[in-house]
Protein backbone atom coordinates (compact mmCIF):
# COMPACT_ATOMS: atom_id res chain seq x y z
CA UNK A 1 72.67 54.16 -48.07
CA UNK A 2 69.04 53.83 -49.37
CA UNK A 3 67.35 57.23 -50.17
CA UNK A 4 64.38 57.85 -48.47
CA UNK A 5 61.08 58.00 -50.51
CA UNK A 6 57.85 60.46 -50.58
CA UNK A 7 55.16 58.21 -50.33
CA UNK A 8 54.01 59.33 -54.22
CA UNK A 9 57.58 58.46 -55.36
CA UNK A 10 57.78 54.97 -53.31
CA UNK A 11 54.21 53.99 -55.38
CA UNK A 12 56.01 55.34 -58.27
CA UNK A 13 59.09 53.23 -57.63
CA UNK A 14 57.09 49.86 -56.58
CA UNK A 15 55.40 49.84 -59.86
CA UNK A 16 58.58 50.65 -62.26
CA UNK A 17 59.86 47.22 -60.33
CA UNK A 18 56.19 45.23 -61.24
CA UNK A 19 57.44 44.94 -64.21
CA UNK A 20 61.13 42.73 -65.68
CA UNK A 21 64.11 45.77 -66.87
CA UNK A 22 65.24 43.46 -69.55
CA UNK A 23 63.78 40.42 -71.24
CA UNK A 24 64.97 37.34 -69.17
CA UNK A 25 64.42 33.43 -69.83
CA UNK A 26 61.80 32.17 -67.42
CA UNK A 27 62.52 30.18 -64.83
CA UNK A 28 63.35 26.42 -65.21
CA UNK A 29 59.67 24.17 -65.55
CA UNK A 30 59.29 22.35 -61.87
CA UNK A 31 59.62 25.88 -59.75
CA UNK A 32 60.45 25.40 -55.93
CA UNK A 33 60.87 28.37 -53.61
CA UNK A 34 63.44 29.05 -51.24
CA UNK A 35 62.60 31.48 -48.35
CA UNK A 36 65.08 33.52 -46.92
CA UNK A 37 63.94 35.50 -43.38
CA UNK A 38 65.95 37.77 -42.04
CA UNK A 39 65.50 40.40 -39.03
CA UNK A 40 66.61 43.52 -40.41
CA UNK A 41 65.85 45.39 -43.96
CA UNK A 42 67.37 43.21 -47.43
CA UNK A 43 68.29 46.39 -49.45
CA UNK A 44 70.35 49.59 -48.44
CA UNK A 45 71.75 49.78 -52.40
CA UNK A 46 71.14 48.78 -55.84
CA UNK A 47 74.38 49.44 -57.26
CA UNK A 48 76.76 47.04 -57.03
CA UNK A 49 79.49 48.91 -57.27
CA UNK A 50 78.97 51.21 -53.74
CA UNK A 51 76.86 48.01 -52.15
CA UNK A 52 78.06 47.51 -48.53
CA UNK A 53 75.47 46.67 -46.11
CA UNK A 54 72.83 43.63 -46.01
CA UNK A 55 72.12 43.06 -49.69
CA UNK A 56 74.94 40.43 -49.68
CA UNK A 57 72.83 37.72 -48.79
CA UNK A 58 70.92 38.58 -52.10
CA UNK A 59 73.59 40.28 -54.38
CA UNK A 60 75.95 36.73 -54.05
CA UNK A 61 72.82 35.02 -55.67
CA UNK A 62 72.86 37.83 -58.76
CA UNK A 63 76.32 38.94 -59.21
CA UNK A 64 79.55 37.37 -59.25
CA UNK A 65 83.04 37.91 -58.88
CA UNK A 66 86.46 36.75 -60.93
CA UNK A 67 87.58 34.83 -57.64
CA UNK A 68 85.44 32.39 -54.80
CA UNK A 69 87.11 32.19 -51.58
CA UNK A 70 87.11 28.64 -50.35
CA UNK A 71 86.82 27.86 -46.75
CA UNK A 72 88.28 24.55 -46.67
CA UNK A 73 91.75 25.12 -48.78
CA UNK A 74 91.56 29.08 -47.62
CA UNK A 75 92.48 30.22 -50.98
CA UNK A 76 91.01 31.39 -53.98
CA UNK A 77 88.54 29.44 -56.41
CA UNK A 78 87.38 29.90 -59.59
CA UNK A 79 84.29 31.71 -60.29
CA UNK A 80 83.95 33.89 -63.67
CA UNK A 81 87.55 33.57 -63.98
CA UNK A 82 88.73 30.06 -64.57
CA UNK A 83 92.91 30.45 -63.91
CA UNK A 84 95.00 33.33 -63.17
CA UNK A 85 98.77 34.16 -62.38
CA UNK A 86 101.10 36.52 -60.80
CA UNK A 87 104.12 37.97 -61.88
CA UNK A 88 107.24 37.47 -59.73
CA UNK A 89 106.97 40.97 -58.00
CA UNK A 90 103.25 40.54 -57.23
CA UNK A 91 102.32 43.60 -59.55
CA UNK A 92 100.97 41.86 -62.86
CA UNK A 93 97.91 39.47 -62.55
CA UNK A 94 96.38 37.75 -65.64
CA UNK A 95 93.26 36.73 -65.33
CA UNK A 96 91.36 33.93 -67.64
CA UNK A 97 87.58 34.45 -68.06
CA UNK A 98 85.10 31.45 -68.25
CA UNK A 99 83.87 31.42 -71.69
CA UNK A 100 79.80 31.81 -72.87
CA UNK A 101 79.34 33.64 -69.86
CA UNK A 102 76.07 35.77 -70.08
CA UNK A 103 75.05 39.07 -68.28
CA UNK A 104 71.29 39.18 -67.47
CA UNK A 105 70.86 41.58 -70.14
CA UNK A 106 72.10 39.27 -72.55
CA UNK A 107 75.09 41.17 -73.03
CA UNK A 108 78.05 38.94 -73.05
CA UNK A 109 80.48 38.94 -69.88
CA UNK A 110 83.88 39.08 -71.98
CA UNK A 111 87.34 41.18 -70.35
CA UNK A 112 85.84 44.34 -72.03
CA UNK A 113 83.04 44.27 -69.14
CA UNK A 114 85.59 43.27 -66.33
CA UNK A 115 87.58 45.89 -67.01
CA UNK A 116 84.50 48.38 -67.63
CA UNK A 117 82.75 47.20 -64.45
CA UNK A 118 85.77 47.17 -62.28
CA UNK A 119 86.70 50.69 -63.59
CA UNK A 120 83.60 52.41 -62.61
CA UNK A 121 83.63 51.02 -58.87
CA UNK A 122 87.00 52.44 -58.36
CA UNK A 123 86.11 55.80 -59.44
CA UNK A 124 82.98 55.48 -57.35
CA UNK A 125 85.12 56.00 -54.04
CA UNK A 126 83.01 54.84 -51.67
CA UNK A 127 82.12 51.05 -49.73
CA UNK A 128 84.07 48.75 -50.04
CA UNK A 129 85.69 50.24 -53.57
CA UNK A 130 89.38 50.92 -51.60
CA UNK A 131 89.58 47.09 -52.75
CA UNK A 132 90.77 48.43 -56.10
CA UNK A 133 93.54 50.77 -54.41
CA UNK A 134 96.48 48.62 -55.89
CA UNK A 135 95.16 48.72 -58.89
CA UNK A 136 96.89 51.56 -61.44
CA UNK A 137 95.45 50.35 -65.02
CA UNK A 138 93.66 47.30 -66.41
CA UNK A 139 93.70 46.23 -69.94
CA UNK A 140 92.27 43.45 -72.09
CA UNK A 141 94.24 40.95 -73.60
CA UNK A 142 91.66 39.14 -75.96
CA UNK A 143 87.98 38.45 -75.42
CA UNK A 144 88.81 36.24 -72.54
CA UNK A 145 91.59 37.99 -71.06
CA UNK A 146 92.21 40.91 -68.17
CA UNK A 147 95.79 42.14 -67.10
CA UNK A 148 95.73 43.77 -63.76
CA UNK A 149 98.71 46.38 -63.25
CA UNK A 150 99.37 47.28 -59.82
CA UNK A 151 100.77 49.95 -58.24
CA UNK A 152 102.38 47.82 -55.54
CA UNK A 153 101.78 44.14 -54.81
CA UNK A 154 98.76 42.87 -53.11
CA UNK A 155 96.85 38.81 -53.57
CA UNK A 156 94.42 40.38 -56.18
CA UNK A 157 93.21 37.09 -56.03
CA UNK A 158 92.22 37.47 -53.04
CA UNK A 159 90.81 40.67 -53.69
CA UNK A 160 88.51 39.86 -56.72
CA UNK A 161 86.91 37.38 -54.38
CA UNK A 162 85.02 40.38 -51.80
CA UNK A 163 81.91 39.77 -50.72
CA UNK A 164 81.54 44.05 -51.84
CA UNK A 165 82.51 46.11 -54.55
CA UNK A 166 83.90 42.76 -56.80
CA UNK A 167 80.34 42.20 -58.35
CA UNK A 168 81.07 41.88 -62.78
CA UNK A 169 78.41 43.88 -64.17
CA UNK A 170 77.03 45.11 -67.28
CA UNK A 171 78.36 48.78 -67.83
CA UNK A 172 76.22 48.82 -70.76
CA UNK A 173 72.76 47.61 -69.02
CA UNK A 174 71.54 51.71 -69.58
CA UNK A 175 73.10 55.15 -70.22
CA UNK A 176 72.00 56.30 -66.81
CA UNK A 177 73.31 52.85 -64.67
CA UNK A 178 72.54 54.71 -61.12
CA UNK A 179 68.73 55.54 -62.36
CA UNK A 180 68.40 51.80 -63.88
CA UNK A 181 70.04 50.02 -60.23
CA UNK A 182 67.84 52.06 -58.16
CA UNK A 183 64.94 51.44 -59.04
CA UNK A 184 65.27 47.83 -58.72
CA UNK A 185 66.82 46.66 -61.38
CA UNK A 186 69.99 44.42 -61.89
CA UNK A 187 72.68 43.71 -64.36
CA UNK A 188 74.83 40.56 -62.58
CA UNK A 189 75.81 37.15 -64.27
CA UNK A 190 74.58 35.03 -61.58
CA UNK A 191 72.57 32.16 -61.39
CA UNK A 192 69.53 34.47 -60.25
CA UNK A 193 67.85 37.32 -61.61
CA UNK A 194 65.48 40.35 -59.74
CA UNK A 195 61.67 39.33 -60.54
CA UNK A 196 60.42 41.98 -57.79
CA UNK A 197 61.40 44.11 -55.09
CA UNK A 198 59.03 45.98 -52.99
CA UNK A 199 60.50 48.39 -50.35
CA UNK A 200 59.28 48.53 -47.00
CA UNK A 201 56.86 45.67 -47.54
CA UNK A 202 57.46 42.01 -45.39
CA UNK A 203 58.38 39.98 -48.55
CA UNK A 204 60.90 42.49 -49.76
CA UNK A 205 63.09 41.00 -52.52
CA UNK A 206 62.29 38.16 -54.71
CA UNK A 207 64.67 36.65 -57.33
CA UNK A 208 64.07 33.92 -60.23
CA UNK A 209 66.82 31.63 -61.97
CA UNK A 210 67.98 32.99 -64.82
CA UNK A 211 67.27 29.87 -67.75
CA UNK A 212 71.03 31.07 -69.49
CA UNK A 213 72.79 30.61 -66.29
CA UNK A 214 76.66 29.42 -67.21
CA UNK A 215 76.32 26.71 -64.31
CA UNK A 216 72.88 25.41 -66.72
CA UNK A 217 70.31 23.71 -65.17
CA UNK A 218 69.87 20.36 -65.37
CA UNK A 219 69.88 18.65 -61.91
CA UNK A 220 67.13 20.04 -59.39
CA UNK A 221 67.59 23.20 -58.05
CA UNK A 222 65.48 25.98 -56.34
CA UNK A 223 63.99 28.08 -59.00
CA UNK A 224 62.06 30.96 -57.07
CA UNK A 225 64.47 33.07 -53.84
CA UNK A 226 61.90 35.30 -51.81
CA UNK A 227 63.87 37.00 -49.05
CA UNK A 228 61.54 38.54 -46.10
CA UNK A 229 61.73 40.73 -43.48
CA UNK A 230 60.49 39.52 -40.21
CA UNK A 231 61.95 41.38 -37.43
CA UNK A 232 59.86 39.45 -34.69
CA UNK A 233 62.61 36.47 -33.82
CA UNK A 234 59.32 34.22 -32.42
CA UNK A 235 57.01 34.72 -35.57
CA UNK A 236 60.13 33.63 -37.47
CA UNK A 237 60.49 30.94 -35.82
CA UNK A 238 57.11 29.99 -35.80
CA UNK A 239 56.96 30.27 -39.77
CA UNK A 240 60.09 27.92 -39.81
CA UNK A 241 57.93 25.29 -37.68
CA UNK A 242 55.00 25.73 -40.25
CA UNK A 243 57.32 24.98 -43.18
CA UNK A 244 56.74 29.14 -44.36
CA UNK A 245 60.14 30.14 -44.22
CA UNK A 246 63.09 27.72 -45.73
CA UNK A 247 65.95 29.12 -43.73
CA UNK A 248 66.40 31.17 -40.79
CA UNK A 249 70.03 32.61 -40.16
CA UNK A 250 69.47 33.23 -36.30
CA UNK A 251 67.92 32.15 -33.61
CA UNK A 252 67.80 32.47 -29.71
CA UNK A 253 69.94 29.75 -28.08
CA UNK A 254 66.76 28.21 -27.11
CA UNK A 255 64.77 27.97 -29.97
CA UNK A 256 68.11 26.92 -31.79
CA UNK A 257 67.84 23.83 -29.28
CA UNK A 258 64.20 23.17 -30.22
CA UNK A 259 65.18 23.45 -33.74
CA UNK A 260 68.44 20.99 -32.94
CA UNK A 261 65.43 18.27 -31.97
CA UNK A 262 62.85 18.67 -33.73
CA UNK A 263 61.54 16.77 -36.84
CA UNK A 264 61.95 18.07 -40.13
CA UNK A 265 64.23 20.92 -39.09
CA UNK A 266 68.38 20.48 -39.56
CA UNK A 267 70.47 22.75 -38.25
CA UNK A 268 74.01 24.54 -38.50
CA UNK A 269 76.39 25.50 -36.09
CA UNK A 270 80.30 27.21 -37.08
CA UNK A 271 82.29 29.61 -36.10
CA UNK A 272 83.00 32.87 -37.52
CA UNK A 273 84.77 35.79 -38.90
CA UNK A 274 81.49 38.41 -37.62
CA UNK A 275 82.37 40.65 -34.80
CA UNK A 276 80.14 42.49 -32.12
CA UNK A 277 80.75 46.13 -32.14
CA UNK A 278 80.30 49.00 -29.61
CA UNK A 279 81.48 51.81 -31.46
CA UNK A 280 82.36 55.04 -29.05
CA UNK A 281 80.86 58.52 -30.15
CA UNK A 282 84.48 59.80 -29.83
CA UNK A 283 83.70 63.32 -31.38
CA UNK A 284 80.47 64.86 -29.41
CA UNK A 285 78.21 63.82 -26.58
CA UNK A 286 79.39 62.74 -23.33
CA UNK A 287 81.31 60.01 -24.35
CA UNK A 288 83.48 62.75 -26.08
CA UNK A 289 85.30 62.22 -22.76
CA UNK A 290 87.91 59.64 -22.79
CA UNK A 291 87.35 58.54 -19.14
CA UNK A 292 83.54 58.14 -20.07
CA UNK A 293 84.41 55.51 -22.95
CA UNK A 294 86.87 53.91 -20.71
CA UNK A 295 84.36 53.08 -17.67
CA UNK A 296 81.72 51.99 -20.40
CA UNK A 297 84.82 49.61 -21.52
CA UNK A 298 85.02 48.50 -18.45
CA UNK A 299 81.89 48.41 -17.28
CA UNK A 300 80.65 45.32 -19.78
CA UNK A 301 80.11 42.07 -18.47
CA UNK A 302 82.06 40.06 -21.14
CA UNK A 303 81.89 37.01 -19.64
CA UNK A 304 78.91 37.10 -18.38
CA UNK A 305 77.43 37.94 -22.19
CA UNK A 306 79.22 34.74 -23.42
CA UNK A 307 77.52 32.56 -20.62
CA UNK A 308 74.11 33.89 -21.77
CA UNK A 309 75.08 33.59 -25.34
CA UNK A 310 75.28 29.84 -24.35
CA UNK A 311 76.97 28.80 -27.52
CA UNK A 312 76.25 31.61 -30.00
CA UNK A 313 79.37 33.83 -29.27
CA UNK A 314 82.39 33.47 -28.38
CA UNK A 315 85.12 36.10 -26.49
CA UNK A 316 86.82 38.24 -28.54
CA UNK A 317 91.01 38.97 -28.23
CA UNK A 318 91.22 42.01 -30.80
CA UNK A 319 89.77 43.66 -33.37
CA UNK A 320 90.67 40.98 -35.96
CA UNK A 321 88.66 37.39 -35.39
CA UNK A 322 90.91 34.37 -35.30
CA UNK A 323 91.34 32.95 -38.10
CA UNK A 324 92.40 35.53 -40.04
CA UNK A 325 96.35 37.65 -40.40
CA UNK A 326 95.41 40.48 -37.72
CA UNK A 327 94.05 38.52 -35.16
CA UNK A 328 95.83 39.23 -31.54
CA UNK A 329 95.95 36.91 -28.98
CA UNK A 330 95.56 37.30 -25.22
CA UNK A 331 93.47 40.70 -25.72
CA UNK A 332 90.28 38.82 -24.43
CA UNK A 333 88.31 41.76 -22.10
CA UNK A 334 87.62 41.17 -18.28
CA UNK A 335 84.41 43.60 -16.63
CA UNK A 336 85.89 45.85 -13.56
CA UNK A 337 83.15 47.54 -11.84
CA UNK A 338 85.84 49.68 -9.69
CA UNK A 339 87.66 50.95 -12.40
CA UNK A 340 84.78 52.18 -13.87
CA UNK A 341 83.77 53.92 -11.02
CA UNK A 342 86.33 55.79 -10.82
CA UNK A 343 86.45 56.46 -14.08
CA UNK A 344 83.03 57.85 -14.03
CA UNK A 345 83.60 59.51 -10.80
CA UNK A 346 87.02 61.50 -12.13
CA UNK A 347 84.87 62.85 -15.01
CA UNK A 348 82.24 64.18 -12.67
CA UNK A 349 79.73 61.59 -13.21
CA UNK A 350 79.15 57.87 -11.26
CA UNK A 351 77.15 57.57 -7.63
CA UNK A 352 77.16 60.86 -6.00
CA UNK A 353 77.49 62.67 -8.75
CA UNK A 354 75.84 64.28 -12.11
CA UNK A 355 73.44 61.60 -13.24
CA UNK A 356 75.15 60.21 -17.02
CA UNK A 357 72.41 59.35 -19.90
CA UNK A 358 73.83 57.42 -22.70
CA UNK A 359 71.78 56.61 -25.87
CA UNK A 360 72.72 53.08 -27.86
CA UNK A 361 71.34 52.08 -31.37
CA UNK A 362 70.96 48.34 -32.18
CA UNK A 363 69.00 46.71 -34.76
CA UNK A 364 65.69 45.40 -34.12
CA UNK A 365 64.97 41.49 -34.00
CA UNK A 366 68.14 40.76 -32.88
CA UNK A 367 67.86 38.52 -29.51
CA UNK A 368 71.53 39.28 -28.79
CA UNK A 369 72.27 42.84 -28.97
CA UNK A 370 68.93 43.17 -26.37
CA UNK A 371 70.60 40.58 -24.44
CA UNK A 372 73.73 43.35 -24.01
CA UNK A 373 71.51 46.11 -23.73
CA UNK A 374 69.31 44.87 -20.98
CA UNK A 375 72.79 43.94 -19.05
CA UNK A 376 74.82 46.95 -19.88
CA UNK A 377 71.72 49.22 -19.30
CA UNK A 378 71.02 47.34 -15.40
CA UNK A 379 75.05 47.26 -14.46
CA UNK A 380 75.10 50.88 -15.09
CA UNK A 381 72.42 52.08 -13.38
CA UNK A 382 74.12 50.97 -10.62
CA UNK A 383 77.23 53.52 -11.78
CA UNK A 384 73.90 56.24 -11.68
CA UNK A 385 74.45 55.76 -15.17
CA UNK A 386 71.00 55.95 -17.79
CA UNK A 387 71.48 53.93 -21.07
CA UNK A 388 68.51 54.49 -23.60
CA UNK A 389 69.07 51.64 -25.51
CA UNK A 390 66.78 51.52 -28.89
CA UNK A 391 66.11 48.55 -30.98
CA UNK A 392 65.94 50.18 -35.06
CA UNK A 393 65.64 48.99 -38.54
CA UNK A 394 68.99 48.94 -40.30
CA UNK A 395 68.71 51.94 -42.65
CA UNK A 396 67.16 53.62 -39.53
CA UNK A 397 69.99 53.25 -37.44
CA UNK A 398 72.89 54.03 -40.16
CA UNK A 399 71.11 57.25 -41.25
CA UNK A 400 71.31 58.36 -37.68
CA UNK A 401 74.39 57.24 -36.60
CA UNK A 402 76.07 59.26 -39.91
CA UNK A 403 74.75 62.14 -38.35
CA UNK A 404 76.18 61.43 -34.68
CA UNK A 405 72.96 60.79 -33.23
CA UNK A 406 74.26 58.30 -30.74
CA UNK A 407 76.81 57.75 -28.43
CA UNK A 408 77.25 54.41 -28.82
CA UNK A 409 76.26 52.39 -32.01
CA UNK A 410 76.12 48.34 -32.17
CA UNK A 411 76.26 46.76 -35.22
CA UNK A 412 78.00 43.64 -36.58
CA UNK A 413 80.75 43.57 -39.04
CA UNK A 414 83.20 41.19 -41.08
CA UNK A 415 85.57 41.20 -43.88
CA UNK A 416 84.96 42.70 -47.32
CA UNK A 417 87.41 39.65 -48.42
CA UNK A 418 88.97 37.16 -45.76
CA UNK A 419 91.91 39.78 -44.62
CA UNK A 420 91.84 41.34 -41.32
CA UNK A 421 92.24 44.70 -43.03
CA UNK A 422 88.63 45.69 -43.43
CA UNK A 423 87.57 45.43 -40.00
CA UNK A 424 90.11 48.39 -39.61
CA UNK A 425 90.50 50.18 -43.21
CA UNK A 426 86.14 51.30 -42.88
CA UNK A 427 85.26 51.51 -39.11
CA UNK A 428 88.40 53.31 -37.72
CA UNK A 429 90.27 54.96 -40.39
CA UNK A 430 89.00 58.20 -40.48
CA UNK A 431 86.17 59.51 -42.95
CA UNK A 432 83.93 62.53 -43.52
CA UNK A 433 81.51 62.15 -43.59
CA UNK A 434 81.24 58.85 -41.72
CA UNK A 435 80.07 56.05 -43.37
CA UNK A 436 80.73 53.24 -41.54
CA UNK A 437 83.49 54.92 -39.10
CA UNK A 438 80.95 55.60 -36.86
CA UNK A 439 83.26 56.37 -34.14
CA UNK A 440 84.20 59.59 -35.88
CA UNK A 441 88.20 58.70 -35.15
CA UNK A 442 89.79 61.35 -36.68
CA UNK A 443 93.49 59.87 -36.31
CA UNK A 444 96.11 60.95 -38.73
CA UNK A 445 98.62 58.57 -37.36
CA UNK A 446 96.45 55.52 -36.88
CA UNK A 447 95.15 56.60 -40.55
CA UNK A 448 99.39 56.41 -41.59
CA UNK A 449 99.60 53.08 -39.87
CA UNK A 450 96.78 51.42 -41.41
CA UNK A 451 97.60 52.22 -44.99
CA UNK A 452 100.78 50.37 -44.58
CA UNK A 453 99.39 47.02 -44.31
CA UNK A 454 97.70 45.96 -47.23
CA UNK A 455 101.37 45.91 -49.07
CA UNK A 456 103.03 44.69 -45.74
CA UNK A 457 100.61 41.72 -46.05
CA UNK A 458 101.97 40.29 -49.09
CA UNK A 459 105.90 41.70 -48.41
CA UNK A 460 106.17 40.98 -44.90
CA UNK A 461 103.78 39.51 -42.80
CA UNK A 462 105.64 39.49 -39.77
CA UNK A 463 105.99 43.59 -40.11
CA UNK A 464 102.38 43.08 -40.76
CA UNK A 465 101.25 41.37 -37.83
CA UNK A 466 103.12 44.20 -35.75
CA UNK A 467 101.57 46.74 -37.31
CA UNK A 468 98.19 45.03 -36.68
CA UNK A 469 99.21 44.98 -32.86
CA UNK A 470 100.04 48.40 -32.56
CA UNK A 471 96.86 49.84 -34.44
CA UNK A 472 94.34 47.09 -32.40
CA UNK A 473 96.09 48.81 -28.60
CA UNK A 474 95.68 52.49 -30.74
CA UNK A 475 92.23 52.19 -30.66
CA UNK A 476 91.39 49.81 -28.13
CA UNK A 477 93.53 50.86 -25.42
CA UNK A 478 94.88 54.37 -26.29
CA UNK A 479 91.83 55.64 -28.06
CA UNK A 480 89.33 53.70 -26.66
CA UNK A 481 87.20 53.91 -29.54
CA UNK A 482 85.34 50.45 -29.61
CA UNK A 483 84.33 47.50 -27.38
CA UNK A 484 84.04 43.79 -29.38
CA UNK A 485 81.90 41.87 -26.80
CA UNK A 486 81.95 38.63 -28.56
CA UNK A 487 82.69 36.95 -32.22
CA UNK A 488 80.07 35.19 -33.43
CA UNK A 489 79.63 31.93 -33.85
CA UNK A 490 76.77 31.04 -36.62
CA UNK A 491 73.76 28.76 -35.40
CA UNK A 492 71.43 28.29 -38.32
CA UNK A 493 68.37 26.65 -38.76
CA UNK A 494 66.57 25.25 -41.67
CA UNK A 495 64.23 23.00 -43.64
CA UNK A 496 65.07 18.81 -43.33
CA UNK A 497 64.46 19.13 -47.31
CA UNK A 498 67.41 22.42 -47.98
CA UNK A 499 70.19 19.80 -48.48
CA UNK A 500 73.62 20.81 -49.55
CA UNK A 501 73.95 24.02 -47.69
CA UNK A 502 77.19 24.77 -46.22
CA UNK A 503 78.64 28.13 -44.06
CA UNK A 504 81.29 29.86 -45.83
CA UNK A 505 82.82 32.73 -43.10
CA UNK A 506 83.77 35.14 -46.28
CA UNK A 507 80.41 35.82 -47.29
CA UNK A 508 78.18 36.35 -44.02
CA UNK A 509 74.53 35.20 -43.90
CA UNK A 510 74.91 34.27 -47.41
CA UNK A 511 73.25 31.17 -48.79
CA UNK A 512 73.89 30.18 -52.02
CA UNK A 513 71.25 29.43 -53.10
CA UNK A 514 71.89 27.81 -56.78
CA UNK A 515 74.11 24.98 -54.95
CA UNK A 516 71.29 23.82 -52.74
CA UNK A 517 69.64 20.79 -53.95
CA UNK A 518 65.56 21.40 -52.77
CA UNK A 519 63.84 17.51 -51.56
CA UNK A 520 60.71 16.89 -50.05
């Protein structure tokens, strides 16, 4: 959702960010770096309350939320609130704030600026702020104390641990907060601050520790964050090799095998809760035409994509990655070249008839999603079939798909907060204008089905799970609105001297940075 600047007012911009927003300690004496490369733009949004995109892996290192969710028990943790409870209905939470806690303003983080902060992203109405929905008043019970009232039940625990639109801020960091966020500034808790952003350039984002960090900073820890853009998978790799680049969050399966074996590299495999996404222009084009998205659905080679993947997907059964309430088993996709033909054929198109051009979006630097677009672009031309498939920078491809320039659009997505909810509640319930329903679905009675289950999730998960069933064969099977080619499984690759890193499928991509312990 980044604006798009006039050269004069980019300059403009760049040099308002030269300089801090707000007095900050420095940074800890002994300064090491930790370099962050990633294929596809850091920022789409400064404010954390309408954040949704790929300013995660940067946000989790400068804001934080009331709740952690931790992969090993599955529950929640604490984080800026230390205990919390539930009445017996579900609709009354209390939650207990970690004392001394300092925004990096200086401000103090007390339930005033929880209930401030959380306030203004539910009346921003937009992202990831439907979190909040539950929610019908909040009020302040002390300095260290937030009552949640709710409208009807739902694990707000849960909820306050989103990797979007659960971000504590300071309210109070300036009287215009949307002019102060976008031009680089921040106003989180966390363990870093922003020390420069420069959009459009390679080295994007860079972040400091900030000295009055709750967590403190006594044992070693890296000091500096510099997050860079390098869509070129090879020079990335090649700047991992030459020690350049820290940590590298993808790589081709066989540079991930190089990586695997060579000397003073360590690497991460684990599976995931990030889907692959074909999303069907359902409202214009030619694959307006039911019968069009059909034979596309059936024209993918799934299993041949997972052979090629050789380790870095796996099928998908669903819309909702195992793992997580949602998922449906026994869903998993099988190619069939002869339905599609027919397909094609019934709608005028296929061999011997009106040649069919098709244009897909994916974002650049991604080894993967050119993997299925050279393979879905050669099995159709078979089907006389023409797929333009065109690699794009993130902000690139999400201005034009809002405005239905594709017919299909690839992308990745995962939870907001580890509930198979969002990968339904954003990309198929239906929006206008899109913003990340980029099928254009305009479903009432999907829409009637889906707002259902964040109460039947607490109340009754087996009416839950149904209701997950029916809405996954609504817009699979019925509406054919999607194809997930594969869930991915994460294969990272990093410095032998990062130690301490760990995956954590709520928060995609995300490092956390403060618990890493840097060693030569």
């Amino acid at each position: 959702m980044r604006r798009r600047l006039a050269a004069a007012a980019a300059l403009m911009l760049l040099a308002a960010c030269s300089a801090p927003a707000a007095e900050t300690p420095s940074a800890p004496a002994g300064a090491s770096t930790f370099v962050y490369l990633k294929n596809l733009d850091i920022i789409t949004e400064w404010d954390p309350s309408t954040s949704y995109s790929n300013e995660i892996v940067a946000f989790q290192n400068v804001y934080e939320t009331l709740t952690f969710w931790d992969p090993v028990t599955k529950k929640s943790a604490p984080r800026l609130a230390t205990s919390w409870r539930a009445s017996s209905d579900g609709r009354t939470w209390t939650f207990n704030l970690r004392p001394g806690v300092t925004f990096h303003t200086g401000r103090p983080l007390d339930a005033t600026a929880v209930k401030t902060s959380i306030e203004r992203t539910m009346s921003a109405r937009t992202g990831a702020s439907y979190i909040w929905d539950a929610v019908s008043s909040i009020r302040t019970e002390g300095p260290t104390t937030v009552t949640f009232a709710l409208k009807y039940p739902v694990p707000l625990d849960l909820v306050a641990s989103s990797g979007y639109a659960a971000y504590i801020y300071d309210t109070k960091a300036a009287p215009d907060l949307g002019e102060w966020f976008q031009a680089g500034r921040d106003a989180g808790s966390g363990p870093y601050t922003v020390a420069g952003w420069r959009n459009g350039d390679e080295e994007e984002l860079t972040l400091k520790a900030y000295g009055k960090y709750w967590g403190g900073w006594r044992t070693p820890h890296y000091n500096i964050v510099k997050f860079q853009v390098v869509p070129d998978p090879e020079r990335a790799w090649r700047l991992l090799q030459r020690g350049e680049a820290s940590f590298v969050p993808r790589l081709a399966p066989r540079r991930f095998a190089e990586a695997a074996a060579a000397p003073g590299l360590r690497t991460s495999a684990r599976p995931s809760f990030q889907t692959a996404m074909m999303l069907f222009n359902t409202a214009s084009g030619p694959m307006k035409d039911i019968r069009v998205r059909r034979a596309v659905q059936k024209a993918i080679d799934y299993q041949g994509l997972i052979k090629n993947l050789k380790g870095a997907g796996r099928p998908a059964s669903g819309v909702v990655p195992e793992g997580l309430v949602g998922h449906v088993p026994g869903r998993v996709p099988r190619q069939d070249l002869a339905g599609a033909t027919r397909l094609l054929q019934d709608a005028g198109y296929g061999p011997g008839g009106r040649p069919l051009r098709l244009r897909m979006t994916y974002g650049e630097g991604d080894a993967d999603w050119r993997l299925l677009a050279t393979k879905l672009t050669r099995t159709l031309q078979t089907l006389n079939v023409t797929v333009e498939a065109r690699a794009m920078p993130w902000t690139d491809q999400w201005d034009l798909g809002k405005k239905r320039g594709q017919d299909i659009f690839v992308m990745y997505w995962w939870p907001d907060y580890a509930d198979g909810y969002s990968y339904f509640g954003n990309v198929f319930h239906s929006a206008n204008p899109p913003v990340f329903n980029l099928t254009y679905l305009n479903d009432h009675d999907l829409d009637a089905q889906l707002d259902t289950l964040p109460e039947l999730t607490v109340t009754d998960r087996t009416a839950a799970q149904r209701t997950y069933e029916q809405v996954t064969k609504r817009v699979l099977d019925q509406r054919v609105a999607a194809v997930l080619p594969w869930v991915v499984n994460y294969r990272r690759a990093y410095l032998g001297g990062v130690q301490g890193y760990d995956d954590n499928p709520a928060y995609p991509d995300v490092v956390f940075v403060y618990d890493l312990r840097p060693a030569s």
